[in-house]
Protein backbone atom coordinates (compact mmCIF):
# COMPACT_ATOMS: atom_id res chain seq x y z
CA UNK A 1 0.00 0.00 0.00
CA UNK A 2 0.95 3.50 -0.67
CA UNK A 3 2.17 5.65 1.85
CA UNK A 4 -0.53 8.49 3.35
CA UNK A 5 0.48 11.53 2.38
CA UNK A 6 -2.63 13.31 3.39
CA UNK A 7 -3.85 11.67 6.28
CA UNK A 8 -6.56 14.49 6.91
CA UNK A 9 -8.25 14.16 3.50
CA UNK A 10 -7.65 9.88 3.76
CA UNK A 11 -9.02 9.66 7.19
CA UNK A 12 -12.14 11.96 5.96
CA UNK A 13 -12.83 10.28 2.73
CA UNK A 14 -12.61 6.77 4.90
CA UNK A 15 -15.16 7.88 7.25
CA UNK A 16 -17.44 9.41 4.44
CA UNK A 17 -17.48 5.87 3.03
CA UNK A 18 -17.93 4.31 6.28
CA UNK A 19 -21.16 6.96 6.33
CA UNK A 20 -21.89 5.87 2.80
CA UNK A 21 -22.12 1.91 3.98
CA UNK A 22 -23.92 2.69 7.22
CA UNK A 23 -26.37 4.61 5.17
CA UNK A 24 -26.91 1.96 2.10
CA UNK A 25 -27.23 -1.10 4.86
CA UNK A 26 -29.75 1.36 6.76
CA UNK A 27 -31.75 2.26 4.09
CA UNK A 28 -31.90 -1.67 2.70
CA UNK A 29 -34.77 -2.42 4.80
CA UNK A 30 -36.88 -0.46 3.11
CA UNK A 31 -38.54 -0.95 -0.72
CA UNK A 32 -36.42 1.06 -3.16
CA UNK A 33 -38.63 1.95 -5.87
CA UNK A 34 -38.09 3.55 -9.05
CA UNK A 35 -37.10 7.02 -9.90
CA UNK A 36 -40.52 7.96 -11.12
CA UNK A 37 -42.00 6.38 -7.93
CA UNK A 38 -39.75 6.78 -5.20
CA UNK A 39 -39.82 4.72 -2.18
CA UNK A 40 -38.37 5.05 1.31
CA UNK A 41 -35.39 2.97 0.70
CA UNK A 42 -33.90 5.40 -2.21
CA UNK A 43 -32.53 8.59 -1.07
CA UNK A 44 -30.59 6.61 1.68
CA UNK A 45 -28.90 4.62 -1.01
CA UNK A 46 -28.62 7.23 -3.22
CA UNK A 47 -27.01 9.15 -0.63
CA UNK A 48 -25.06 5.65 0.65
CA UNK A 49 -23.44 5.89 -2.98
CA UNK A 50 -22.78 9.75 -3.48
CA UNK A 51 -20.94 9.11 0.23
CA UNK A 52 -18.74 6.20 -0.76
CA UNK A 53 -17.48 8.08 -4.22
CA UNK A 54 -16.71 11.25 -2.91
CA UNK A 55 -15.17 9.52 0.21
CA UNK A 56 -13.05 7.34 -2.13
CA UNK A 57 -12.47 10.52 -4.36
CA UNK A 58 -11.10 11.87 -1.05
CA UNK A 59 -9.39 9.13 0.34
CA UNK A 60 -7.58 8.96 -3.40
CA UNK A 61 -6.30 12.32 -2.77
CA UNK A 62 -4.99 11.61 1.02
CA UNK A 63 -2.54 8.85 -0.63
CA UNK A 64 -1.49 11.08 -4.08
CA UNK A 65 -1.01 14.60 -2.61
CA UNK A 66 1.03 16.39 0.45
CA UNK A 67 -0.96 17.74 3.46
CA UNK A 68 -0.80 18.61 6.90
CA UNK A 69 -0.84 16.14 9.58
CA UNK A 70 -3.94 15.79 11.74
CA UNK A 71 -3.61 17.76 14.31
CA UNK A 72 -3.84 16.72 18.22
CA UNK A 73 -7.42 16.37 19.53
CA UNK A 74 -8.74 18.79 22.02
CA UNK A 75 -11.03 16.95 24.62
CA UNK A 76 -12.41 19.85 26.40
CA UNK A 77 -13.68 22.11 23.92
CA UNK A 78 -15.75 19.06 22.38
CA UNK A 79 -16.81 18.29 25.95
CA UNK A 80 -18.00 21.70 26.90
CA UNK A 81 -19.85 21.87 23.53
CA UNK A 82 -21.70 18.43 23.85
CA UNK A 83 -22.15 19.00 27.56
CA UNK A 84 -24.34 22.65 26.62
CA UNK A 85 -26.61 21.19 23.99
CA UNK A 86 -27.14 18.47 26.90
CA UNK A 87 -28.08 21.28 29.48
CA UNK A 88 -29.92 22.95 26.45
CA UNK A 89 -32.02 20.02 25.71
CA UNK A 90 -32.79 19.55 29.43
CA UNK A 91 -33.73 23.06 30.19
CA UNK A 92 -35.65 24.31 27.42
CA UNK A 93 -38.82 23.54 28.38
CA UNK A 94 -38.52 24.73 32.03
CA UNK A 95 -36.22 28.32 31.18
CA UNK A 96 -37.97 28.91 27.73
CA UNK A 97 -36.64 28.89 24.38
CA UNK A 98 -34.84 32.42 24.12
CA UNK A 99 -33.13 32.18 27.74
CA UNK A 100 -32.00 27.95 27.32
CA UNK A 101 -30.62 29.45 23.29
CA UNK A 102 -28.55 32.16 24.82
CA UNK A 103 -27.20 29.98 27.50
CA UNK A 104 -26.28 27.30 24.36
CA UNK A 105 -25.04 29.88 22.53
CA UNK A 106 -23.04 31.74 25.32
CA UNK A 107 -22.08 27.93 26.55
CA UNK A 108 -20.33 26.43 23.28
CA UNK A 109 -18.74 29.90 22.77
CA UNK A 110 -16.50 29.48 25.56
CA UNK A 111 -14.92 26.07 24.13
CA UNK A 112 -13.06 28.53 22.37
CA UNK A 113 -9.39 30.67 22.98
CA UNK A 114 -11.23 33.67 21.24
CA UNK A 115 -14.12 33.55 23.73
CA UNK A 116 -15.59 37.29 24.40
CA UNK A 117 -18.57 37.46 27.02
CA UNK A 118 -20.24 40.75 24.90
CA UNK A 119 -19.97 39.29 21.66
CA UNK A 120 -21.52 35.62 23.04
CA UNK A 121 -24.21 37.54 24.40
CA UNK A 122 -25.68 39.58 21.54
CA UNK A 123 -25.28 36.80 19.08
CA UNK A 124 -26.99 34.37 21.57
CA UNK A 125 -29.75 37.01 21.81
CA UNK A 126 -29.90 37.45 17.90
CA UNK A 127 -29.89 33.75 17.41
CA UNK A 128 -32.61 33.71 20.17
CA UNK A 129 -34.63 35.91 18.18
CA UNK A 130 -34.09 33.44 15.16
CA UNK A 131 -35.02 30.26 16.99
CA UNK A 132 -38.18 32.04 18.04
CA UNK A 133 -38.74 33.05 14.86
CA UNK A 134 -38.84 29.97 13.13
CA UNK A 135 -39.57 27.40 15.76
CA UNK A 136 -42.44 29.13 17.45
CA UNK A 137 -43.61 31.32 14.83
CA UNK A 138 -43.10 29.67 12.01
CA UNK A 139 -43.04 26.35 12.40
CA UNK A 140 -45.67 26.37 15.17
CA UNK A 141 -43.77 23.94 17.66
CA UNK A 142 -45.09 23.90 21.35
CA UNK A 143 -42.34 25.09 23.58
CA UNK A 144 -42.51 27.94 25.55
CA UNK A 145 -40.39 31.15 24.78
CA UNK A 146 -40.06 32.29 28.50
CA UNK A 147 -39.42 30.43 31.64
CA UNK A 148 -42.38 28.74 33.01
CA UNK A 149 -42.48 31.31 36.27
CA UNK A 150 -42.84 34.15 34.32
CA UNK A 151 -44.77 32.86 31.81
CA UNK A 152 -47.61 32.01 34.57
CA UNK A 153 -47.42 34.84 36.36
């Protein structure tokens, strides 16, 4: 086997293939149909297919072109991340949508070195605004936009 010159771009293309099979094997239990007549089963495997050639196209390019190495992983940014759309998903339906985004927002912002509390704050309140916009408004979805105290009072 060639060597990996790429190993970003190989170990991306390998996992979009991995994707690719998960998604064709996933899909197989369900009837295929035609193109006309679509069923359930196709756009998994047609998505299954369009994953394992561009991951091969990828992984192609890791072995026949120079990149950078993959860099070390960083444990706690991922964990503080995951760990606020936890919190998120536990708390929106007792703090309300707008307070539980800006604490997501505000949250996952400080996984990173260029964290700035002002900045965190008005985005979380303009994506806030957005969520409320299209979940509640829009979409019509039953969860409450303020906490449940101040909603009731």
């Amino acid at each position: 086997m060639e060597k990996i010159r790429n190993p970003k771009d190989f170990w991306a293309g390998i996992l979009f293939i991995c994707l690719g099979v998960a998604a064709i094997w996933l899909g197989s239990a369900y009837t295929l149909g035609t193109a006309a007549r679509m069923g359930p089963g196709y756009f998994p495997r047609i998505l299954g297919i369009l994953l394992i050639v561009l991951g091969s196209i990828v992984a192609l390019n890791g072995v026949r072109t120079d990149g950078p190495r993959i860099p070390r992983f960083y444990w706690k940014p991922t964990f503080i991340v995951l760990g606020t759309v936890v919190i998120f998903g536990h708390i929106v339906t007792y703090l309300g949508l707008a307070i539980s985004t800006v604490f997501l927002i505000v949250g996952a912002s400080s996984a990173s070195h260029e964290f700035r509390w002002k900045e965190s704050i008005v985005i979380g309140v303009l994506l806030a605004a957005l969520a409320v916009g299209v979940f509640i408004v829009g979409l019509h979805l039953q969860l409450p936009i303020w906490p449940v105290f101040i909603a009731a009072g």
